[in-house]
PDB file of N, CA and C in Angstrom:
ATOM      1  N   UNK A   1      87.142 110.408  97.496  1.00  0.00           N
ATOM      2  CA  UNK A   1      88.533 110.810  97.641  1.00  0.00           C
ATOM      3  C   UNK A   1      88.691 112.195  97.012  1.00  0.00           C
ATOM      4  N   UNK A   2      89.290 112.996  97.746  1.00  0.00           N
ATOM      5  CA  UNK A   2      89.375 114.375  96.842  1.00  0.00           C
ATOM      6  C   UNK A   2      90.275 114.338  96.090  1.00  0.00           C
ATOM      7  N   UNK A   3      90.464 115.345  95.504  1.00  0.00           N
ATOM      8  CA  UNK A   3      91.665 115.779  94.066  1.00  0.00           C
ATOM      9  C   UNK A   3      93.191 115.201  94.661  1.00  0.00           C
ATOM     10  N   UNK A   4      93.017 116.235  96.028  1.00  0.00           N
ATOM     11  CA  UNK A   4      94.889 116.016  96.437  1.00  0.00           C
ATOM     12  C   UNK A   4      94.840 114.648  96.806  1.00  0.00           C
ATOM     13  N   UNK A   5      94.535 113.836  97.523  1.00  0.00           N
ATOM     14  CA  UNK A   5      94.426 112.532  97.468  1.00  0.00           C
ATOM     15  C   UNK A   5      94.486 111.852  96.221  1.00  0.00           C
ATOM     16  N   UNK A   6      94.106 112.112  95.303  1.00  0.00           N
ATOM     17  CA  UNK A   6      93.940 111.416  93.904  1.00  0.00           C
ATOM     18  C   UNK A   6      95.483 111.656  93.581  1.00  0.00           C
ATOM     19  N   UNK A   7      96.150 112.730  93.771  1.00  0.00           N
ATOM     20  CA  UNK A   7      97.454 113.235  93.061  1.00  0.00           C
ATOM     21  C   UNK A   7      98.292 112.804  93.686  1.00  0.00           C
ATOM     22  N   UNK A   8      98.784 112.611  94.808  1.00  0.00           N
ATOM     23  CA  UNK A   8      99.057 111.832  96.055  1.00  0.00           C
ATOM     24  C   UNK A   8      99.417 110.102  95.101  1.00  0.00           C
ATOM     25  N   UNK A   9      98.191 109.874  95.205  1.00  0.00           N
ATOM     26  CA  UNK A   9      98.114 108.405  94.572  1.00  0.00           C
ATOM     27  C   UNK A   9      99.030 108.342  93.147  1.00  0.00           C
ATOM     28  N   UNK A  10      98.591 109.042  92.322  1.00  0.00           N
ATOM     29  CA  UNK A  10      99.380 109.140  90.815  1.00  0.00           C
ATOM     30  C   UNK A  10     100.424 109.168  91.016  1.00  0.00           C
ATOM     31  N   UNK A  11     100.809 110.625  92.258  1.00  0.00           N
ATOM     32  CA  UNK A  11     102.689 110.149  92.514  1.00  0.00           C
ATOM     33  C   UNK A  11     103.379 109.131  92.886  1.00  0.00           C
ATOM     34  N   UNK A  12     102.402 108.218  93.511  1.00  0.00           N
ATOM     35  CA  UNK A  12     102.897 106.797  94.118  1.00  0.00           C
ATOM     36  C   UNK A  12     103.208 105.820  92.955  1.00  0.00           C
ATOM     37  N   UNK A  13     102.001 106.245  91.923  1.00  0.00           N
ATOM     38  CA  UNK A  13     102.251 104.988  90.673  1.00  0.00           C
ATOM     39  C   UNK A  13     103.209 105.638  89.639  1.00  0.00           C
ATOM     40  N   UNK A  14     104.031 106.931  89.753  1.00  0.00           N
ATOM     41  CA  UNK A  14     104.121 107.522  88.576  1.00  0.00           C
ATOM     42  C   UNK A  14     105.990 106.659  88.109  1.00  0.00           C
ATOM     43  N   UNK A  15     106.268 106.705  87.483  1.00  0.00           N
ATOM     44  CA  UNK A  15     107.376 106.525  87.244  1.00  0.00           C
ATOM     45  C   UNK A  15     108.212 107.196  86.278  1.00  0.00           C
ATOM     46  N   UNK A  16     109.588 107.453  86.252  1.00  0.00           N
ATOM     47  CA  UNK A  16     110.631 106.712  87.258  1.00  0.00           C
ATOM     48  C   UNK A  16     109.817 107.031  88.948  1.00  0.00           C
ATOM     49  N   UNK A  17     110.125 106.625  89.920  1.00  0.00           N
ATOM     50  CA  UNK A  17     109.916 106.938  90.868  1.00  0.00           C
ATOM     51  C   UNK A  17     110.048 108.293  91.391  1.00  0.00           C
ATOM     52  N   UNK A  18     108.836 108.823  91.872  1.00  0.00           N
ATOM     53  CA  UNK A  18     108.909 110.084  92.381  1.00  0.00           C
ATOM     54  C   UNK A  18     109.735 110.058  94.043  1.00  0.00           C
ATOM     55  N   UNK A  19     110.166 111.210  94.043  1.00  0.00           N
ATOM     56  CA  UNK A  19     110.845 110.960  95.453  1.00  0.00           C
ATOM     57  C   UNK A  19     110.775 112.785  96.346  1.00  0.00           C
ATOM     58  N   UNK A  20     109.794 112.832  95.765  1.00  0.00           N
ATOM     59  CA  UNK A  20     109.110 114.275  96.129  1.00  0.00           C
ATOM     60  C   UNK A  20     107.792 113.998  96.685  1.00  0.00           C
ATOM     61  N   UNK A  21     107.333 113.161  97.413  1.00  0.00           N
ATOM     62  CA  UNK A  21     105.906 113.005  98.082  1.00  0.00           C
ATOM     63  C   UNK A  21     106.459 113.119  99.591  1.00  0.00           C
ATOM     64  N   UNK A  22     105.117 114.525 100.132  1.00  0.00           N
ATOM     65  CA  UNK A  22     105.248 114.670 101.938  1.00  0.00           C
ATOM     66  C   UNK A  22     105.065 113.493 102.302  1.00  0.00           C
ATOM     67  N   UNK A  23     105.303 112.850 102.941  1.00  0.00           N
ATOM     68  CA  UNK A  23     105.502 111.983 104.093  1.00  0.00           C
ATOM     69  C   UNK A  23     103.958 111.959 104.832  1.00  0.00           C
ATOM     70  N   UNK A  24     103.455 113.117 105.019  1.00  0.00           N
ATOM     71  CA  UNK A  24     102.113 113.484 105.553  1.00  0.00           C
ATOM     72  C   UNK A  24     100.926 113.165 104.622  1.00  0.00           C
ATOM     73  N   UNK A  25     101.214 113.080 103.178  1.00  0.00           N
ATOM     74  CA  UNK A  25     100.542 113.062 102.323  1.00  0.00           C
ATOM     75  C   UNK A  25     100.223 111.690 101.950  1.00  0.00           C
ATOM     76  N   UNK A  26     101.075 110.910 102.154  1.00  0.00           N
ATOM     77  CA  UNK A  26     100.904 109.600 102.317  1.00  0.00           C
ATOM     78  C   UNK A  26      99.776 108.800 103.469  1.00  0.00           C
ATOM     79  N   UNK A  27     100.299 110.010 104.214  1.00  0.00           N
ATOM     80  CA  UNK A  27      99.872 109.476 105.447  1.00  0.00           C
ATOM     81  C   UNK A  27      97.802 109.856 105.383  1.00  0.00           C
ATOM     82  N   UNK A  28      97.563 110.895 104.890  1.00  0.00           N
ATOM     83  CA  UNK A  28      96.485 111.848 104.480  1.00  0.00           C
ATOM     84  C   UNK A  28      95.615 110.475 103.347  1.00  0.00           C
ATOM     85  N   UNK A  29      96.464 110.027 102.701  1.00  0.00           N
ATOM     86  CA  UNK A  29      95.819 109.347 101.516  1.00  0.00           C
ATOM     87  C   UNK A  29      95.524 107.816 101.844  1.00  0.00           C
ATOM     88  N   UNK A  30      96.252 107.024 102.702  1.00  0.00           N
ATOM     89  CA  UNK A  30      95.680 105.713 103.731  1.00  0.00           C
ATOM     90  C   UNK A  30      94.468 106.342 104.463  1.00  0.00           C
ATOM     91  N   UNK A  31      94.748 107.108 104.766  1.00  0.00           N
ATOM     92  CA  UNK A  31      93.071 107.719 105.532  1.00  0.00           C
ATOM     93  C   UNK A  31      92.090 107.682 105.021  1.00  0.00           C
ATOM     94  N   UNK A  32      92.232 108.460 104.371  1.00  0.00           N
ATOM     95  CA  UNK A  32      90.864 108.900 103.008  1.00  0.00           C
ATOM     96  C   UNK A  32      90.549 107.566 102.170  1.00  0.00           C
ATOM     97  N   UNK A  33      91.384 106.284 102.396  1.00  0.00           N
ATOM     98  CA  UNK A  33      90.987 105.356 101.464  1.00  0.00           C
ATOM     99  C   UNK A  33      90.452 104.244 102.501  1.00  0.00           C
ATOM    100  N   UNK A  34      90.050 104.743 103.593  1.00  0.00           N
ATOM    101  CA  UNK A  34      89.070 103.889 104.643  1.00  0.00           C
ATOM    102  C   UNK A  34      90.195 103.276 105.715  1.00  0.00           C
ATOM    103  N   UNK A  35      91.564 103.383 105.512  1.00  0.00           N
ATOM    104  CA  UNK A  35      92.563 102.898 106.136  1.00  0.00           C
ATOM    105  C   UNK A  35      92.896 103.633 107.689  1.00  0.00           C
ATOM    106  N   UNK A  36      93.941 103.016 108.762  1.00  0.00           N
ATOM    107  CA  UNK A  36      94.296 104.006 109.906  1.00  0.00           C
ATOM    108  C   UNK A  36      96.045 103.565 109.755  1.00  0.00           C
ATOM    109  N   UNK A  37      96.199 105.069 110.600  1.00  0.00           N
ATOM    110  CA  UNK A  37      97.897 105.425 110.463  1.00  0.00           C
ATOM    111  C   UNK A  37      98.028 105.554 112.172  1.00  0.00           C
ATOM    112  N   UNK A  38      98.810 104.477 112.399  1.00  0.00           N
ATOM    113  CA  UNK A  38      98.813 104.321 113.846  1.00  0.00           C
ATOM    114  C   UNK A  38     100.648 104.561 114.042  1.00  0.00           C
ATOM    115  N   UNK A  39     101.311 104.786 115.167  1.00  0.00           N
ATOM    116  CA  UNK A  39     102.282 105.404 115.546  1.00  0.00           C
ATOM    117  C   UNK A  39     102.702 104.835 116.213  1.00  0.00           C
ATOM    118  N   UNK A  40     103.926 104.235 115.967  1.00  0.00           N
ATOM    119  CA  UNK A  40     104.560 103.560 116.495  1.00  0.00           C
ATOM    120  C   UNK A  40     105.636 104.150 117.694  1.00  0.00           C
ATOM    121  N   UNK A  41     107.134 103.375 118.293  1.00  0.00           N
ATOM    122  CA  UNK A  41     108.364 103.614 118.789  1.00  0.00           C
ATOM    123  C   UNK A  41     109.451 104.501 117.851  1.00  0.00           C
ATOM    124  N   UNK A  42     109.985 105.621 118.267  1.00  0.00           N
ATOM    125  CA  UNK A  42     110.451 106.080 117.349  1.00  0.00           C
ATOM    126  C   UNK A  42     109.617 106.868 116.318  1.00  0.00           C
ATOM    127  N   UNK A  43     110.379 106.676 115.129  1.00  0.00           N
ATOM    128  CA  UNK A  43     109.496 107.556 113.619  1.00  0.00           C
ATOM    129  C   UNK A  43     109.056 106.407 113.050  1.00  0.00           C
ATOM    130  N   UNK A  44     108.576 105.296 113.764  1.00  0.00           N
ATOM    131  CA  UNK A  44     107.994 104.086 113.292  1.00  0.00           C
ATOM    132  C   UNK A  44     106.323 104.513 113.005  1.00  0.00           C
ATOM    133  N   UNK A  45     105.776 104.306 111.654  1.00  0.00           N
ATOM    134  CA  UNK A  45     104.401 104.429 111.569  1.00  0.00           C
ATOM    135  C   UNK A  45     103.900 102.953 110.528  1.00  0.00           C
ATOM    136  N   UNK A  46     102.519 102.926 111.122  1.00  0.00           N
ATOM    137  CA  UNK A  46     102.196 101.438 111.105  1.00  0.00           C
ATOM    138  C   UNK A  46     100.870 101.945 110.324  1.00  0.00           C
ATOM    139  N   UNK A  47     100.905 101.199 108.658  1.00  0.00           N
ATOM    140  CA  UNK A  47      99.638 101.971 107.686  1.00  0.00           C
ATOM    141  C   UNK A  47      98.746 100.700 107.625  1.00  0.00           C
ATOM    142  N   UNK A  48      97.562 100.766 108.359  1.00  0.00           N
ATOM    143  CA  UNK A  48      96.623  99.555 108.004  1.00  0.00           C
ATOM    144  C   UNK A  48      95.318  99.843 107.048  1.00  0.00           C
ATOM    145  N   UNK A  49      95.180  99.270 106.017  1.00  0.00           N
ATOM    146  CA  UNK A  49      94.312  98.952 105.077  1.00  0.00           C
ATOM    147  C   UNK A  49      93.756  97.820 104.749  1.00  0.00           C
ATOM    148  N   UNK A  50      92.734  97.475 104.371  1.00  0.00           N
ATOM    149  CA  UNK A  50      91.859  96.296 104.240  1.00  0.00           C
ATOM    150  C   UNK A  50      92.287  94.878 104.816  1.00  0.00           C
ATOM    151  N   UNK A  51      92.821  95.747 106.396  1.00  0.00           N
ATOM    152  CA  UNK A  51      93.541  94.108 106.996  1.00  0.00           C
ATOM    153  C   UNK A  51      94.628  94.183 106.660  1.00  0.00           C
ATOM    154  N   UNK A  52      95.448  94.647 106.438  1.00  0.00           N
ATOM    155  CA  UNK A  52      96.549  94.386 106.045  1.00  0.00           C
ATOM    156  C   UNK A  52      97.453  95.574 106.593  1.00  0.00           C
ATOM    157  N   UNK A  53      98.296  95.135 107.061  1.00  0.00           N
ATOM    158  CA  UNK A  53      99.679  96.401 107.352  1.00  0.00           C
ATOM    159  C   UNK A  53     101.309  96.550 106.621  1.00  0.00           C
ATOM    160  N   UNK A  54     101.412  98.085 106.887  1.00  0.00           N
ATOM    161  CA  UNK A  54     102.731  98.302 106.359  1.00  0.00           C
ATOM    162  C   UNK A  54     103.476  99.256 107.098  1.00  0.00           C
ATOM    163  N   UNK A  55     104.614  98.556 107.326  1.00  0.00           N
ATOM    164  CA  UNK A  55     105.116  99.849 108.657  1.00  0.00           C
ATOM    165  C   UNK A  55     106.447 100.202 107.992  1.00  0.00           C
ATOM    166  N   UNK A  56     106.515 101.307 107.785  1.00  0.00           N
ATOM    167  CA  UNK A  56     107.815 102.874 107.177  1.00  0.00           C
ATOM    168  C   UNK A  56     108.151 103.785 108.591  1.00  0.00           C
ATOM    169  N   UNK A  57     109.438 103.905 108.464  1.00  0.00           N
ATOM    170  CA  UNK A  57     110.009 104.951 109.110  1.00  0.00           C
ATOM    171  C   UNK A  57     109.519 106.759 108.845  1.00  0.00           C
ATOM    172  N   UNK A  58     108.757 107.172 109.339  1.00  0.00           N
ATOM    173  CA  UNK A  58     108.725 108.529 109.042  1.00  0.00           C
ATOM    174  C   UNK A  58     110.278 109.400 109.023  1.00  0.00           C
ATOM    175  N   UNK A  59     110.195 109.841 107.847  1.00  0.00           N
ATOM    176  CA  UNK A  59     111.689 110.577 107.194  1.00  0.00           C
ATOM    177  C   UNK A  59     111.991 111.387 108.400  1.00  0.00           C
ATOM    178  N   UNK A  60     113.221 111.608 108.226  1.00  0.00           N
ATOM    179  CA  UNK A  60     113.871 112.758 109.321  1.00  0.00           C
ATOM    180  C   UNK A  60     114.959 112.571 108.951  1.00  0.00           C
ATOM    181  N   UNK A  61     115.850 113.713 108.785  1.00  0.00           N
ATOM    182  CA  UNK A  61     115.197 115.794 109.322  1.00  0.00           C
ATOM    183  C   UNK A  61     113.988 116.081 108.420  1.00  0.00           C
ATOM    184  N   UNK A  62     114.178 115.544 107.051  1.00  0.00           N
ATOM    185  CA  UNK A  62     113.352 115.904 105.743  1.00  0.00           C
ATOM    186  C   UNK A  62     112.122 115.647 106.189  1.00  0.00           C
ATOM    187  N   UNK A  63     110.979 115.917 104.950  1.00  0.00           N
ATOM    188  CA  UNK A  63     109.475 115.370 105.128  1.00  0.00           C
ATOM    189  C   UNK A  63     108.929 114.537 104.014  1.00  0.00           C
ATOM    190  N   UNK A  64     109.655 114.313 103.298  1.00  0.00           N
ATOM    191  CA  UNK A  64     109.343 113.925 102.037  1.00  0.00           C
ATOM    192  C   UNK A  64     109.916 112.611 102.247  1.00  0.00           C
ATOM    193  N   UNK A  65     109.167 111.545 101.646  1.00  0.00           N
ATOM    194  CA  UNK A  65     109.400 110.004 101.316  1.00  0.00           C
ATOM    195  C   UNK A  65     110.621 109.876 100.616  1.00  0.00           C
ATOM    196  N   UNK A  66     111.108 108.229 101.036  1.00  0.00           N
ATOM    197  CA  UNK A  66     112.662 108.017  99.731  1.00  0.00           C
ATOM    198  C   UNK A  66     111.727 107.383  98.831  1.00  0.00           C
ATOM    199  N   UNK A  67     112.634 107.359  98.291  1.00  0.00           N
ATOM    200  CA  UNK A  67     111.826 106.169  97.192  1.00  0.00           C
ATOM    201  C   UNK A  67     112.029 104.836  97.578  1.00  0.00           C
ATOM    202  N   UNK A  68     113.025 104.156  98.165  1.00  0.00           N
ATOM    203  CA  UNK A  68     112.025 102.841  98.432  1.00  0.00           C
ATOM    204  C   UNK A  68     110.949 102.859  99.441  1.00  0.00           C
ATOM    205  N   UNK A  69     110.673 103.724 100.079  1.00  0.00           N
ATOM    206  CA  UNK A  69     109.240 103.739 100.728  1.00  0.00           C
ATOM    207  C   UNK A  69     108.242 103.666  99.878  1.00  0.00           C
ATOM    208  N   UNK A  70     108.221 104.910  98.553  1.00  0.00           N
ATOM    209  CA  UNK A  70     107.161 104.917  97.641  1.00  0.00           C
ATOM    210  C   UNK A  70     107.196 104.001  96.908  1.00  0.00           C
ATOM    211  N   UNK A  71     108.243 103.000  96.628  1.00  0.00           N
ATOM    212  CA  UNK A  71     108.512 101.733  95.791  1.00  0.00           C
ATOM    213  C   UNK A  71     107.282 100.881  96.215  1.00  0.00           C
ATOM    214  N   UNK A  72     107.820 101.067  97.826  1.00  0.00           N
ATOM    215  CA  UNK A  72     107.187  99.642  98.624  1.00  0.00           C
ATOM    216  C   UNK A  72     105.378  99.937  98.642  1.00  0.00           C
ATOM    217  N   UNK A  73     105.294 101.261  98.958  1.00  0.00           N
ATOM    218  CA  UNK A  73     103.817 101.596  98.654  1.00  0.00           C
ATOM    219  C   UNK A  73     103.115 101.307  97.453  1.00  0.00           C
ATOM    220  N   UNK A  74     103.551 101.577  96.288  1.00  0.00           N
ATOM    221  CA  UNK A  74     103.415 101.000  95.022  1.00  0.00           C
ATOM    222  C   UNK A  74     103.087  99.625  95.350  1.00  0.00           C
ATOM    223  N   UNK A  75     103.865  99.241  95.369  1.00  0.00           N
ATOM    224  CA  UNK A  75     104.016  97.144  95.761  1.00  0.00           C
ATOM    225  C   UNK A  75     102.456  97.603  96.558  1.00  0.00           C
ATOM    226  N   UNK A  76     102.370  97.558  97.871  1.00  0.00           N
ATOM    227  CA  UNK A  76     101.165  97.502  98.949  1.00  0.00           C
ATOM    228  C   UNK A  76     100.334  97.590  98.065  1.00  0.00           C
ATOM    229  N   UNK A  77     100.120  98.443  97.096  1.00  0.00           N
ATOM    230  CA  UNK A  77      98.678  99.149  96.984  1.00  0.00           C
ATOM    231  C   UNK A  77      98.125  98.452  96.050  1.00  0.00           C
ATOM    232  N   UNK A  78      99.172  97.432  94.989  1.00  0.00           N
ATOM    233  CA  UNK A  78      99.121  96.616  93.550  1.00  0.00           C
ATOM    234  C   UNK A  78      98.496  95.462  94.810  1.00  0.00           C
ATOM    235  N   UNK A  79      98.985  94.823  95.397  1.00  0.00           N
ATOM    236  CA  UNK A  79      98.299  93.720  96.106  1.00  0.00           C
ATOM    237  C   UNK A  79      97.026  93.879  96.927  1.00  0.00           C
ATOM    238  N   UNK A  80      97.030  94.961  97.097  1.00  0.00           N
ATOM    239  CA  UNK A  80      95.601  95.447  98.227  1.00  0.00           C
ATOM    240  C   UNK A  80      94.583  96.058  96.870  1.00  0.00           C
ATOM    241  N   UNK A  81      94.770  95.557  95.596  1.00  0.00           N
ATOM    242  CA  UNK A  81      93.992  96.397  94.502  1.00  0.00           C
ATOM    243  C   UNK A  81      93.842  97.796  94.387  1.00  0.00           C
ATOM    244  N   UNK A  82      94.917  98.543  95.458  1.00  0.00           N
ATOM    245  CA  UNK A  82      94.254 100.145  95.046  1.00  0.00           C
ATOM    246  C   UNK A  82      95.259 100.445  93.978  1.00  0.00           C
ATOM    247  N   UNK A  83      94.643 101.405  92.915  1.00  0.00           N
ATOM    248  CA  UNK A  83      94.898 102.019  91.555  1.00  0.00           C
ATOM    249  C   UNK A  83      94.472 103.044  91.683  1.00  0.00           C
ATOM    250  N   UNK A  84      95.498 104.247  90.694  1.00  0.00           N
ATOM    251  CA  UNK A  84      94.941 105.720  90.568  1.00  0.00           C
ATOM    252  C   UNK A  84      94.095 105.496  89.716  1.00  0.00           C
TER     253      UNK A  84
END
């Protein structure tokens, strides 16, 4: 995993909740962790990792995540064992 991926991740666990993560970057960091980002209807995107899925609205107009997206990613990643 490279650096920005690693930082990516930290913002996901950091708290209070960050609400400054690209949207793309999220998307960049399911990748890199062996996962696929498949595309849904709409700004529907569908994040699969070790079997398992999670489907978020890609933000609009903005690019940046709310925070209950990064909440819910947090949650995903504590049950799927990934840790920064």
């Amino acid at each position: 995993m490279k650096s920005k991926h690693a930082k990516t991740l930290e913002a996901i666990f950091r708290k209070p909740t960050n609400s400054n993560i690209v949207f793309a970057e999220i998307e960049s960091l399911v990748t890199a962790l062996g996962g696929e980002v498949r595309e849904g209807s709409g700004s529907r995107v569908a994040f699969e990792l070790k079997g398992h899925r999670r489907y978020l609205h890609r933000p609009h107009p903005g690019k940046d995540a709310k925070k209950y997206q990064v909440e819910e990613l947090r949650e995903w990643f504590i049950e799927l064992g990934v840790k920064p």
